[in-house]
N, C-alpha and C. Protein backbone atom coordinates (compact mmCIF):
# COMPACT_ATOMS: atom_id res chain seq x y z
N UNK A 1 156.91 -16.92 -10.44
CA UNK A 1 155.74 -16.31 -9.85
C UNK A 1 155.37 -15.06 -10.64
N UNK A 2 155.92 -13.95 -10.89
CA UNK A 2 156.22 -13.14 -11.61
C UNK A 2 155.53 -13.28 -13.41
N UNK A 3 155.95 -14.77 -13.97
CA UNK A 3 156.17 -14.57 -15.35
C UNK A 3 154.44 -15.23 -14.77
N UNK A 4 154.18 -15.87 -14.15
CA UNK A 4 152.55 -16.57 -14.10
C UNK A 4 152.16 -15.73 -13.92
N UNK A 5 152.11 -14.70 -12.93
CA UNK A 5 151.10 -13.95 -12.67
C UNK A 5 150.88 -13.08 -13.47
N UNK A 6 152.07 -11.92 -14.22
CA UNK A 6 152.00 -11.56 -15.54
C UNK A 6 151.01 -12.06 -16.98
N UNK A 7 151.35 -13.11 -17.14
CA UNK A 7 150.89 -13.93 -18.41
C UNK A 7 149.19 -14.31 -17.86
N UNK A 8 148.67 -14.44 -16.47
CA UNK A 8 147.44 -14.61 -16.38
C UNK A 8 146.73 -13.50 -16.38
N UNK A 9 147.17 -12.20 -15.42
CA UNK A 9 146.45 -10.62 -15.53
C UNK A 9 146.48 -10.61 -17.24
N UNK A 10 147.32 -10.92 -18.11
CA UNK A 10 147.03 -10.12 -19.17
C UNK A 10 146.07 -11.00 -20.14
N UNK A 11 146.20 -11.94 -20.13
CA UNK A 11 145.10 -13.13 -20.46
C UNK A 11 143.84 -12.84 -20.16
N UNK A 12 143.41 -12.35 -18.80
CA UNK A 12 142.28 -11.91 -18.42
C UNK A 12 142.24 -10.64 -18.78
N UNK A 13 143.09 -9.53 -18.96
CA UNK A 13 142.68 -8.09 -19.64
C UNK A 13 142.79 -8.58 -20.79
N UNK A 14 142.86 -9.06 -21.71
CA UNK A 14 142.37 -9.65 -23.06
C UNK A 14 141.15 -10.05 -23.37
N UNK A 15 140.83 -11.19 -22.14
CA UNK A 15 139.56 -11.48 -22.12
C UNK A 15 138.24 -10.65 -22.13
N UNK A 16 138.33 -9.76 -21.52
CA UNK A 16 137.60 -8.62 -21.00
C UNK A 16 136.98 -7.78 -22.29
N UNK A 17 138.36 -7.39 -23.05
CA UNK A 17 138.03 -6.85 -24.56
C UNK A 17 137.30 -8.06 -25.19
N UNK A 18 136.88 -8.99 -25.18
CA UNK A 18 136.17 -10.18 -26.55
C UNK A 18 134.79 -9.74 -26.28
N UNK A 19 134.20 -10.16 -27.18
CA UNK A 19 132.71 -9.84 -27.61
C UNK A 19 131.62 -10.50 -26.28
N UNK A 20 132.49 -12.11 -25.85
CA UNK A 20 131.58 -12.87 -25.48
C UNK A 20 131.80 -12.82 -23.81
N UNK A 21 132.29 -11.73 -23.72
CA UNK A 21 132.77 -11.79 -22.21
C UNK A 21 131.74 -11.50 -21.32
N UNK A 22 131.40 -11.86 -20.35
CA UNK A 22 130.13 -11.75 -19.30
C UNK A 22 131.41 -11.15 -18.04
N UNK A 23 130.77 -10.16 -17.80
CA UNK A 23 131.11 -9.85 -16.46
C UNK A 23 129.77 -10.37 -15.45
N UNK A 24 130.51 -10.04 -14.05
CA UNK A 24 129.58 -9.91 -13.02
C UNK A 24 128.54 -8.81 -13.21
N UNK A 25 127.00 -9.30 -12.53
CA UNK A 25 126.43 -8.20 -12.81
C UNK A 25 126.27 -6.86 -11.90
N UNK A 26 126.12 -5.55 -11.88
CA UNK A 26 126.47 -5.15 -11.46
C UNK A 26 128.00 -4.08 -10.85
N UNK A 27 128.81 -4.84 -12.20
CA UNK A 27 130.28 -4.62 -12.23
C UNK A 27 130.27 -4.30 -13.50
N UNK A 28 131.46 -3.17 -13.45
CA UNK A 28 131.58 -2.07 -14.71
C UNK A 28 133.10 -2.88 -15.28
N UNK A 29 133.48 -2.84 -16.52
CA UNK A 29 134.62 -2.78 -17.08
C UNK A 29 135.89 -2.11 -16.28
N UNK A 30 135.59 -0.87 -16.40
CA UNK A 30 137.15 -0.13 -15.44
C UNK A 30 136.94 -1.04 -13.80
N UNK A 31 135.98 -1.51 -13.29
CA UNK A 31 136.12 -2.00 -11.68
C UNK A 31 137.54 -3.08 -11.75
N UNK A 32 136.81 -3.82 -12.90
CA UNK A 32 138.00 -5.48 -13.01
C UNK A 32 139.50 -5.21 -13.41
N UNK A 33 139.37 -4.26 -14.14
CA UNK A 33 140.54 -3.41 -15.37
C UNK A 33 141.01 -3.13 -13.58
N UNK A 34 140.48 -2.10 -12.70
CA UNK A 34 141.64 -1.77 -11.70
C UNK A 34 141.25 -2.88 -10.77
N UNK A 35 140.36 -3.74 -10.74
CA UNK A 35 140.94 -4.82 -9.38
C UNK A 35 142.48 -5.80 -10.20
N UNK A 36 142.14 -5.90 -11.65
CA UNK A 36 143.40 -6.37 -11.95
C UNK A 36 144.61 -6.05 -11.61
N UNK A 37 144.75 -4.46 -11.96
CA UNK A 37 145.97 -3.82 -11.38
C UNK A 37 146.25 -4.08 -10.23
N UNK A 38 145.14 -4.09 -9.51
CA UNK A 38 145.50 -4.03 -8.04
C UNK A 38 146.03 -5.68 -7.70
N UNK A 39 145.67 -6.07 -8.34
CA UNK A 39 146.27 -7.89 -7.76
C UNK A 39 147.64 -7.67 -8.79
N UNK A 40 148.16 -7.05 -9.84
CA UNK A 40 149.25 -6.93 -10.28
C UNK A 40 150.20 -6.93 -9.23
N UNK A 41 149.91 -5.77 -8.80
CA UNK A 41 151.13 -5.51 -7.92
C UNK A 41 151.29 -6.13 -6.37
N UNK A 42 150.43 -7.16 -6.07
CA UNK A 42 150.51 -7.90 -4.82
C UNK A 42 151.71 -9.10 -5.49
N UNK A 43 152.32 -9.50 -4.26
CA UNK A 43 152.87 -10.63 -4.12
C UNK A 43 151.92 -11.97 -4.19
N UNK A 44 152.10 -13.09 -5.46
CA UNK A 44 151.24 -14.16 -5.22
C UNK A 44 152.07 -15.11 -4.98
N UNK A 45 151.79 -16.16 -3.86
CA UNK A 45 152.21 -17.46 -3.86
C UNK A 45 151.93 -18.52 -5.14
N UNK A 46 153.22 -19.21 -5.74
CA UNK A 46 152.16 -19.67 -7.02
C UNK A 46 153.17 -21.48 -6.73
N UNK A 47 152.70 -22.39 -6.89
CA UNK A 47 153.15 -23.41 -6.68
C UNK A 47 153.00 -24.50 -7.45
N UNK A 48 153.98 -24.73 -8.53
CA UNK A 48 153.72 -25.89 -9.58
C UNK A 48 154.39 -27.41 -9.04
N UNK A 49 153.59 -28.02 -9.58
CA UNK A 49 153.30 -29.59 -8.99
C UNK A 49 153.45 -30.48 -10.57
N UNK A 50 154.00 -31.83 -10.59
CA UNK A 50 153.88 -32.45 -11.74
C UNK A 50 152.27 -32.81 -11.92
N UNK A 51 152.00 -32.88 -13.07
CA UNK A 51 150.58 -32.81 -13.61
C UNK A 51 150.39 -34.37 -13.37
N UNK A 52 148.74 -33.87 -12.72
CA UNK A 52 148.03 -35.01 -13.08
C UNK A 52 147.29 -35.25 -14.42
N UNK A 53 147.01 -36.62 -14.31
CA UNK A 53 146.52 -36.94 -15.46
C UNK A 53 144.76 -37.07 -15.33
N UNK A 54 144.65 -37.13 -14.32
CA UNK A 54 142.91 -36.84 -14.27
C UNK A 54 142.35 -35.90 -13.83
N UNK A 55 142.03 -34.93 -13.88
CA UNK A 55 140.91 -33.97 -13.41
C UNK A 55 140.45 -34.21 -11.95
N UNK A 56 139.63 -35.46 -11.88
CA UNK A 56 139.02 -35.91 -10.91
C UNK A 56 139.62 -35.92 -9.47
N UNK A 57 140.94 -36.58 -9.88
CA UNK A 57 141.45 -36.62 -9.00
C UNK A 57 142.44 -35.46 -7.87
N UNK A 58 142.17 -34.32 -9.01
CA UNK A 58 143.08 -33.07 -8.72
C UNK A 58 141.64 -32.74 -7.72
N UNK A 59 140.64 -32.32 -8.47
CA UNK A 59 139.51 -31.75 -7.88
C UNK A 59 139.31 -32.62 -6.42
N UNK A 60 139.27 -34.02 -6.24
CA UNK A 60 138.90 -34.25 -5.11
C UNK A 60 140.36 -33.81 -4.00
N UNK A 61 141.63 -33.87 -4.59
CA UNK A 61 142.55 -33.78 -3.66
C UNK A 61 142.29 -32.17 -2.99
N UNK A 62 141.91 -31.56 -3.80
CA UNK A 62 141.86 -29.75 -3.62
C UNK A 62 140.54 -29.68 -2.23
N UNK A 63 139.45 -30.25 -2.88
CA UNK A 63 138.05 -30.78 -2.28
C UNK A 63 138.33 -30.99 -0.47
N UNK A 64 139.00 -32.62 -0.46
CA UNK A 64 139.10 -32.22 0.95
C UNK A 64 140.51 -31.77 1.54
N UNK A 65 141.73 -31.15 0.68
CA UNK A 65 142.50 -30.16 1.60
C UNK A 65 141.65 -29.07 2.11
N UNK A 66 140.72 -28.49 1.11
CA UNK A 66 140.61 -27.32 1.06
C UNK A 66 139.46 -26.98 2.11
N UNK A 67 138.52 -27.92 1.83
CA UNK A 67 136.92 -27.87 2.83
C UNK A 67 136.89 -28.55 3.83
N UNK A 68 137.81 -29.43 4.14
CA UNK A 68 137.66 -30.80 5.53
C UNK A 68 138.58 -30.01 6.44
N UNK A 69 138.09 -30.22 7.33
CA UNK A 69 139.17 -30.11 8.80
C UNK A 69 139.89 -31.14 8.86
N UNK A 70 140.85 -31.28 10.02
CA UNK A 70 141.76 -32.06 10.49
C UNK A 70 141.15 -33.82 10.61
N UNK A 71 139.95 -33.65 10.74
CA UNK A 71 139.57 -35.02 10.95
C UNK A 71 137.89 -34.60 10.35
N UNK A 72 137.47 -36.21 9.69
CA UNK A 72 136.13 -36.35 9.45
C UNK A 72 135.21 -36.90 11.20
N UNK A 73 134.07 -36.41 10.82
CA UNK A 73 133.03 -37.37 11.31
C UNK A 73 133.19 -38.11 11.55
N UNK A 74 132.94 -38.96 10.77
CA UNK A 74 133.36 -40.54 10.78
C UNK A 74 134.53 -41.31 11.54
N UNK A 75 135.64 -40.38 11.48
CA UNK A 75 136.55 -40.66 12.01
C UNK A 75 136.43 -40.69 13.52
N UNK A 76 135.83 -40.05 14.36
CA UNK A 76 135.17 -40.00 15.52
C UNK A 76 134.49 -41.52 15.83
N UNK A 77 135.27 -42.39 17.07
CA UNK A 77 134.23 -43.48 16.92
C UNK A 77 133.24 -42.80 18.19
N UNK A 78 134.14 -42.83 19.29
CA UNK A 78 133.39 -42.55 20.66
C UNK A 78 133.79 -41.19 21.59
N UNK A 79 132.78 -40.69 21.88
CA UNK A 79 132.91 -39.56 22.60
C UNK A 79 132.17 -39.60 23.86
N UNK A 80 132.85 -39.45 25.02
CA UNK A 80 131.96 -39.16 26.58
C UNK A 80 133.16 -37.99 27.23
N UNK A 81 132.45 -37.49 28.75
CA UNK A 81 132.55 -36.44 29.16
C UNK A 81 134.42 -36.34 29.40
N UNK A 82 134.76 -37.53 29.45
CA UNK A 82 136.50 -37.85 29.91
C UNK A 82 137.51 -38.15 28.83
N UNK A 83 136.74 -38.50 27.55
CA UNK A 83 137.88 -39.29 26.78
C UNK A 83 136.60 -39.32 24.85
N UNK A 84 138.11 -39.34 24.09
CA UNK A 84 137.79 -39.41 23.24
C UNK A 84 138.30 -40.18 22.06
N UNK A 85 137.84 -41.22 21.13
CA UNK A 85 138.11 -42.17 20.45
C UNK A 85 137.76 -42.07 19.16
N UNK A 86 139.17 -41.99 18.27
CA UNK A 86 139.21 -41.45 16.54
C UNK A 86 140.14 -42.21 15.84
N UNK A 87 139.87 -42.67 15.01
CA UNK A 87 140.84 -43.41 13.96
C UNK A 87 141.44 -42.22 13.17
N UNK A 88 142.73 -42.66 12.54
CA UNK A 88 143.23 -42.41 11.87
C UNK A 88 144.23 -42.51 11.03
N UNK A 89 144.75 -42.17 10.10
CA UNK A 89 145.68 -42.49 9.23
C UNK A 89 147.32 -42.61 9.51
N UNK A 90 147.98 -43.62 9.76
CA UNK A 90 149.77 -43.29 10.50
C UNK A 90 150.43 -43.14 9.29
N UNK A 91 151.04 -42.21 9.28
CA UNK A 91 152.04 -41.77 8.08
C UNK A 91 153.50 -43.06 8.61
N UNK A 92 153.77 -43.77 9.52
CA UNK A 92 154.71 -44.28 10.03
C UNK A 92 153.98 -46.08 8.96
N UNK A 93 152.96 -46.46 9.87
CA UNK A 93 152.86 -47.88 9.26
C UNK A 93 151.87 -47.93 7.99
N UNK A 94 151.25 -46.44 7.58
CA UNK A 94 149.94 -46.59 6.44
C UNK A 94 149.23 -47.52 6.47
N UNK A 95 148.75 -47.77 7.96
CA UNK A 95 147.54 -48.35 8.35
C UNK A 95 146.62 -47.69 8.90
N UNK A 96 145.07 -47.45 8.85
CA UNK A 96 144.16 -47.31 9.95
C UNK A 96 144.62 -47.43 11.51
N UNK A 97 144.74 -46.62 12.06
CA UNK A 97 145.23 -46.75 13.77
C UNK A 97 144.08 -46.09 14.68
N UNK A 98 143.84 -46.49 15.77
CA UNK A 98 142.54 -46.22 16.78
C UNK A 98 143.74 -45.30 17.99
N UNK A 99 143.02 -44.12 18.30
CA UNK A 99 143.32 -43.70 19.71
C UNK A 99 142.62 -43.31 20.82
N UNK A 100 143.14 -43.13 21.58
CA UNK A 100 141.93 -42.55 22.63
C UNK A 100 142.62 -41.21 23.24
N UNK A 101 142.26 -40.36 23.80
CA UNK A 101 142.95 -39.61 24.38
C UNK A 101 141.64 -38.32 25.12
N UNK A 102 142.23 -37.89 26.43
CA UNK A 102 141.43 -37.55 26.92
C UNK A 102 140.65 -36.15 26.78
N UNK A 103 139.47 -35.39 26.77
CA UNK A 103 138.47 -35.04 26.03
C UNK A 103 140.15 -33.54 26.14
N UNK A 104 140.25 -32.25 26.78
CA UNK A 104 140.85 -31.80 26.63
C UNK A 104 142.29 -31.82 25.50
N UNK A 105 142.93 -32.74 25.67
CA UNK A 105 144.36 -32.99 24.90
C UNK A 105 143.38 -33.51 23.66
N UNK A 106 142.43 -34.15 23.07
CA UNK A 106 142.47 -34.31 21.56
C UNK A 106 141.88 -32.41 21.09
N UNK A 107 141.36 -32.21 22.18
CA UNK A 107 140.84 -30.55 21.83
C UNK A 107 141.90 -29.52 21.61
N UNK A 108 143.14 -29.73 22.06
CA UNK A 108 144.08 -28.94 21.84
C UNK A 108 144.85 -29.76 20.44
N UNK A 109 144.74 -31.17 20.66
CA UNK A 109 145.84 -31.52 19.59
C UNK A 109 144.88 -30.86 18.46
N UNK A 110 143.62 -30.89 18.29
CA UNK A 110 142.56 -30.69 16.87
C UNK A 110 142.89 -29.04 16.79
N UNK A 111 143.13 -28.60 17.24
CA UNK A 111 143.02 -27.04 17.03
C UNK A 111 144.74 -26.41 17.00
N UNK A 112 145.18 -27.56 16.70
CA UNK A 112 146.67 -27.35 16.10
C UNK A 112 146.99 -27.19 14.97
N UNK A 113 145.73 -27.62 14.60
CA UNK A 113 145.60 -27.97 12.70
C UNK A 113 144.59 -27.54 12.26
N UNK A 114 144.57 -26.17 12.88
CA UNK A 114 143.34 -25.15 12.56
C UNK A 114 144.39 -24.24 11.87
N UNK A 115 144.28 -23.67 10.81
CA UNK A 115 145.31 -22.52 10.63
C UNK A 115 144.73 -21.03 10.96
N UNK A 116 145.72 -20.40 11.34
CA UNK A 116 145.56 -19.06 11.73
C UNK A 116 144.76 -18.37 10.57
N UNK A 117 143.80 -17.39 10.98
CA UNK A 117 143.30 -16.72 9.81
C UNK A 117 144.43 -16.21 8.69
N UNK A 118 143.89 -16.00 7.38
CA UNK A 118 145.41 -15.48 6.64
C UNK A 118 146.57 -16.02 6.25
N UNK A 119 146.85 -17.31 7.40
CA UNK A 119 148.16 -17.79 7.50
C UNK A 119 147.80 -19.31 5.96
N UNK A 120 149.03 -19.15 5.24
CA UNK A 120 148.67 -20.55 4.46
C UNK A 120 148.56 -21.59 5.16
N UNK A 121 147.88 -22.43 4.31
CA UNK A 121 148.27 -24.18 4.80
C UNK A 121 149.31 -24.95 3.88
N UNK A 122 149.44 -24.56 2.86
CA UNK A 122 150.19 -25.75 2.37
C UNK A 122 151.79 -25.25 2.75
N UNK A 123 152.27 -26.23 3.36
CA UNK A 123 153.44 -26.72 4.13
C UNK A 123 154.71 -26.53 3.06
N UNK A 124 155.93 -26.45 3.16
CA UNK A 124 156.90 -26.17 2.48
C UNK A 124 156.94 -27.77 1.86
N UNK A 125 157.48 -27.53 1.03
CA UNK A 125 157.16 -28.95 -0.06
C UNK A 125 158.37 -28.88 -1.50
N UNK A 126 158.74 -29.48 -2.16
CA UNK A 126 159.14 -29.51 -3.35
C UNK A 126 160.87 -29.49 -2.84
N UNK A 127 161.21 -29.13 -3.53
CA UNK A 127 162.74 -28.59 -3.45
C UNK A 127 163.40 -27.81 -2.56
N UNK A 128 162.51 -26.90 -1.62
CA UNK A 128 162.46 -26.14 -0.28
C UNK A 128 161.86 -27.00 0.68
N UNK A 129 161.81 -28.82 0.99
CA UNK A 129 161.63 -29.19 1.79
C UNK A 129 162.95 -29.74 2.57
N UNK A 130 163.08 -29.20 3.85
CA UNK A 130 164.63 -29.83 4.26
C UNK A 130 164.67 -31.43 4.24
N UNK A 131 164.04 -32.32 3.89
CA UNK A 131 164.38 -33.45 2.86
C UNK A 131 165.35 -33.32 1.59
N UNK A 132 165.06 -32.10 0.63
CA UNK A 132 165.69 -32.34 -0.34
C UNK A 132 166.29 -31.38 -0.70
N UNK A 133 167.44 -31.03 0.32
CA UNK A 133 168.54 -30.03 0.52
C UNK A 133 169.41 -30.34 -1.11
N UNK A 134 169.68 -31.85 -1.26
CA UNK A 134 170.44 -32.14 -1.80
C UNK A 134 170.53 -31.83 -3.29
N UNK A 135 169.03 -32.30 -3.47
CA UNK A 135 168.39 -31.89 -5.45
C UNK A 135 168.12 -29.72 -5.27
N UNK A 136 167.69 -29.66 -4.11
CA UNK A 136 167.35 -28.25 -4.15
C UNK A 136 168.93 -27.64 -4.24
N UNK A 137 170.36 -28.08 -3.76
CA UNK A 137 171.93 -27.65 -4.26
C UNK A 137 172.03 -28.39 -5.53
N UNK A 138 171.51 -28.94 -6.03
CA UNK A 138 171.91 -29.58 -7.29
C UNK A 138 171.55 -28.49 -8.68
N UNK A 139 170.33 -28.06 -8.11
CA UNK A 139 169.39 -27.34 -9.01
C UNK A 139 170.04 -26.14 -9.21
N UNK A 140 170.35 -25.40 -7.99
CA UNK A 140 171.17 -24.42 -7.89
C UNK A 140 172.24 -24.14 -8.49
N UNK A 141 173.13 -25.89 -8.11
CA UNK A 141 174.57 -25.81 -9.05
C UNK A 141 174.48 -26.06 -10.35
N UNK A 142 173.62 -26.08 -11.06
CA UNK A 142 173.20 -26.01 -12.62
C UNK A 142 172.38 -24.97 -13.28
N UNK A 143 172.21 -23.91 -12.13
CA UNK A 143 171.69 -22.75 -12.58
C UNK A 143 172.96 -21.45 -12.08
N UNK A 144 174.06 -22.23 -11.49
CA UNK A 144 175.36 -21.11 -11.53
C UNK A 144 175.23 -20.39 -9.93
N UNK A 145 174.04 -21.05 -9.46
CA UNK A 145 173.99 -20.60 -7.82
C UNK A 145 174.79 -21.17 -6.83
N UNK A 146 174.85 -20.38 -5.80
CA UNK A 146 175.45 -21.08 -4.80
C UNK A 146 174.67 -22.05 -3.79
N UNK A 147 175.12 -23.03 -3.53
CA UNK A 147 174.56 -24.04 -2.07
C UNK A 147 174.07 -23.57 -1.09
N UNK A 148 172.79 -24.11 -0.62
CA UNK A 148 171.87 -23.80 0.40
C UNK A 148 172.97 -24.53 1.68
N UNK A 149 173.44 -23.55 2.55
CA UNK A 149 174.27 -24.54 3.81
C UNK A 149 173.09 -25.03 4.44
N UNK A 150 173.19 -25.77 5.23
CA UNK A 150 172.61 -26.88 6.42
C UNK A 150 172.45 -26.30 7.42
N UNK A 151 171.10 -26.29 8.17
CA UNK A 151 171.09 -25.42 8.86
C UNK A 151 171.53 -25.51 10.02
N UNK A 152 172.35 -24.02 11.02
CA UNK A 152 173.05 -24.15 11.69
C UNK A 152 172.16 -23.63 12.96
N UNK A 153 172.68 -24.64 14.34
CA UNK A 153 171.48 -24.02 15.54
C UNK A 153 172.55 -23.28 16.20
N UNK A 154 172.31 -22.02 16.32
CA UNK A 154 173.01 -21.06 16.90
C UNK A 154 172.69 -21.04 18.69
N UNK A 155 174.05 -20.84 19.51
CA UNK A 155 173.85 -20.54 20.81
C UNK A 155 172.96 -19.13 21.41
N UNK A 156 172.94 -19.32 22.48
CA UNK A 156 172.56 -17.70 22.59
C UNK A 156 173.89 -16.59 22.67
N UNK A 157 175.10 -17.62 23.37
CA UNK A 157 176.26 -16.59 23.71
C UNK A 157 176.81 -16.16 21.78
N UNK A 158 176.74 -17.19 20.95
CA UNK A 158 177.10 -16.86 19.45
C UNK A 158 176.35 -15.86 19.26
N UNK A 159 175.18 -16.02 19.34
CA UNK A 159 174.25 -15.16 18.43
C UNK A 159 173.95 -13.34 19.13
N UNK A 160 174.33 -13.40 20.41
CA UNK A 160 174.94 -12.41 21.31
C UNK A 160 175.98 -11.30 20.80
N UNK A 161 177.27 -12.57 20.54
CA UNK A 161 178.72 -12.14 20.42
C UNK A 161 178.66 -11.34 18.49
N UNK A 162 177.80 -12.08 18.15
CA UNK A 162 177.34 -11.55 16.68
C UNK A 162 177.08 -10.37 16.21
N UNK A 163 176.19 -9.77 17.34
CA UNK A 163 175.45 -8.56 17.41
C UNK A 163 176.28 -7.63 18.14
N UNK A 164 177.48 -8.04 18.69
CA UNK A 164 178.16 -7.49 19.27
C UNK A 164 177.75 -6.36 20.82
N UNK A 165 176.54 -7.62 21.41
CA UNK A 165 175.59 -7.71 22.82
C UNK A 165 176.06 -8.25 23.51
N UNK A 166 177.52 -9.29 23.95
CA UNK A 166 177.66 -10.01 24.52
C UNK A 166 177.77 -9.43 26.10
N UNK A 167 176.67 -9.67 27.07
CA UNK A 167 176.86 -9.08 28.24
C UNK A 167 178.00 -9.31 29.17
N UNK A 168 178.28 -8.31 29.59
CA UNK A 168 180.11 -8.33 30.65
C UNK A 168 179.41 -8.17 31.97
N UNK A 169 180.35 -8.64 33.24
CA UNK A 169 180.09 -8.63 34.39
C UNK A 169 180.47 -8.19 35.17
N UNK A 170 179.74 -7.32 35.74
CA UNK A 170 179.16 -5.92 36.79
C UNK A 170 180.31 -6.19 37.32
N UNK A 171 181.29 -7.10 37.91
CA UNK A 171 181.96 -6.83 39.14
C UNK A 171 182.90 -6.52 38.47
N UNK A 172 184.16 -7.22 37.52
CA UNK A 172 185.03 -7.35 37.06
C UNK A 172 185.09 -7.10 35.39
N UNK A 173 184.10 -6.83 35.05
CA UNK A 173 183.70 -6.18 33.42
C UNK A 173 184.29 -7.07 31.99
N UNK A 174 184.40 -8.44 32.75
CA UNK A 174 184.86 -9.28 32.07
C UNK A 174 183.46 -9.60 30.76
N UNK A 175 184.20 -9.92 29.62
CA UNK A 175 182.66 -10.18 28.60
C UNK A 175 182.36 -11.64 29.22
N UNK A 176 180.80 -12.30 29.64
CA UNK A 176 180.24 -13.14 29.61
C UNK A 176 180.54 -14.38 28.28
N UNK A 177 180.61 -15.77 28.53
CA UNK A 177 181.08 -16.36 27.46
C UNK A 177 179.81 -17.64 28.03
N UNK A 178 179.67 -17.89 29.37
CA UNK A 178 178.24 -18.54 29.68
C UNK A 178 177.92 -18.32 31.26
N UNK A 179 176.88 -19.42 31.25
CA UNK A 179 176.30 -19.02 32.33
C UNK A 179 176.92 -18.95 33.56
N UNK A 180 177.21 -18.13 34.72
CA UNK A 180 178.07 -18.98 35.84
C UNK A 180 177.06 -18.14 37.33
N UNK A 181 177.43 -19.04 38.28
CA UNK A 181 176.61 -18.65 39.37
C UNK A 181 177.18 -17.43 40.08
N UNK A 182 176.70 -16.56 40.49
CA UNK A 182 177.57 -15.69 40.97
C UNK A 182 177.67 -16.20 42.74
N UNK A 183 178.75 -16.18 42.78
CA UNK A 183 179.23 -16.70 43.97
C UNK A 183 179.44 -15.62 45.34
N UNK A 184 178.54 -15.39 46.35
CA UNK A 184 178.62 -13.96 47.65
C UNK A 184 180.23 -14.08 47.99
N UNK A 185 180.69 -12.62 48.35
CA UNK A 185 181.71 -12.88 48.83
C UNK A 185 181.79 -12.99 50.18
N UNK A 186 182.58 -13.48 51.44
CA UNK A 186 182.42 -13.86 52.56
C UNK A 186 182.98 -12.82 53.11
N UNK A 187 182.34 -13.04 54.59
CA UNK A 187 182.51 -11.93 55.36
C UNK A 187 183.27 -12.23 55.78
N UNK A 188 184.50 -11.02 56.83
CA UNK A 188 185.39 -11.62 57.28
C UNK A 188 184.46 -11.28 58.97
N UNK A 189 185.51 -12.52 59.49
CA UNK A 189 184.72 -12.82 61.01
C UNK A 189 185.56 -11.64 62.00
């Protein structure tokens, strides 16, 4: 991330010095010179992918990640006041599949796959997908790193006893280890 983003700021402050360079109009030399700096020192997400071989096909994949919502038009067959009917694509059989579902629940499922302002969309992928724990420790163990462990689902009483929070009980100041009912004590008659 680092050596890209490096090697492109200075590519473009290079550029800047050539004869044939067009800026924006309205925009001075020192503006770009410090918006450069200023994107220097931000953190960029940068994400390499094996190359395609056509253009076309990069541009349309970018096209509708980038501009389409969750579903086309088209994809919409029928809509009334109770229920709503959309085809779509099953990642399970990679067939065309029809659903229906009622007008509320496709309105919440569609706005699941709205992303938060700011927030990325593209999904963890490559070698950081927990699919490929295995090539992502492989990679590691040929670059002298250590193994990504598997991830572990921690209790609440572990993750408690960790922090060294584990709550004790009021009567008898015993440390808590789980849940238990507290039981009244009886009166005597």
């Amino acid at each position: 991330m680092m050596v890209y983003r490096g090697k492109l700021l200075a590519m473009l402050k290079s550029a800047i010095k050539e004869k044939d360079w067009q800026q924006p109009p309205d925009t001075r030399e020192n503006q770009i010179t410090s918006l450069l700096n200023k994107l220097g020192r931000q953190a960029w997400v940068v994400h390499f992918c094996k190359r395609y071989d056509h253009a076309d096909g990069v541009a349309k994949y970018l096209s509708r990640y980038v501009k389409s919502g969750p579903l086309k038009n088209k994809q919409i067959k029928s809509v009334t006041a109770e229920r709503v009917k959309y085809q779509y694509q099953s990642h399970q059989t990679k067939k065309t599949e029809t659903q229906t579902l009622p007008t509320g629940q496709f309105i919440q499922r569609l706005l699941q796959h709205v992303p938060l302002p700011g927030k990325p969309t593209v999904r963890y992928s490559g070698l950081y997908h927990s699919s490929t724990r295995k090539k992502l420790n492989l990679a590691r163990a040929t670059l002298g790193q250590t193994e990504v462990s598997e991830r572990q689902v921690v209790d609440w009483q572990r993750f408690l006893e960790s922090k060294g929070t584990l709550p004790a009980c009021e009567q008898c100041g015993l440390k808590l280890t789980k849940t238990v009912e507290i039981v009244p004590q009886r009166q005597a008659a």
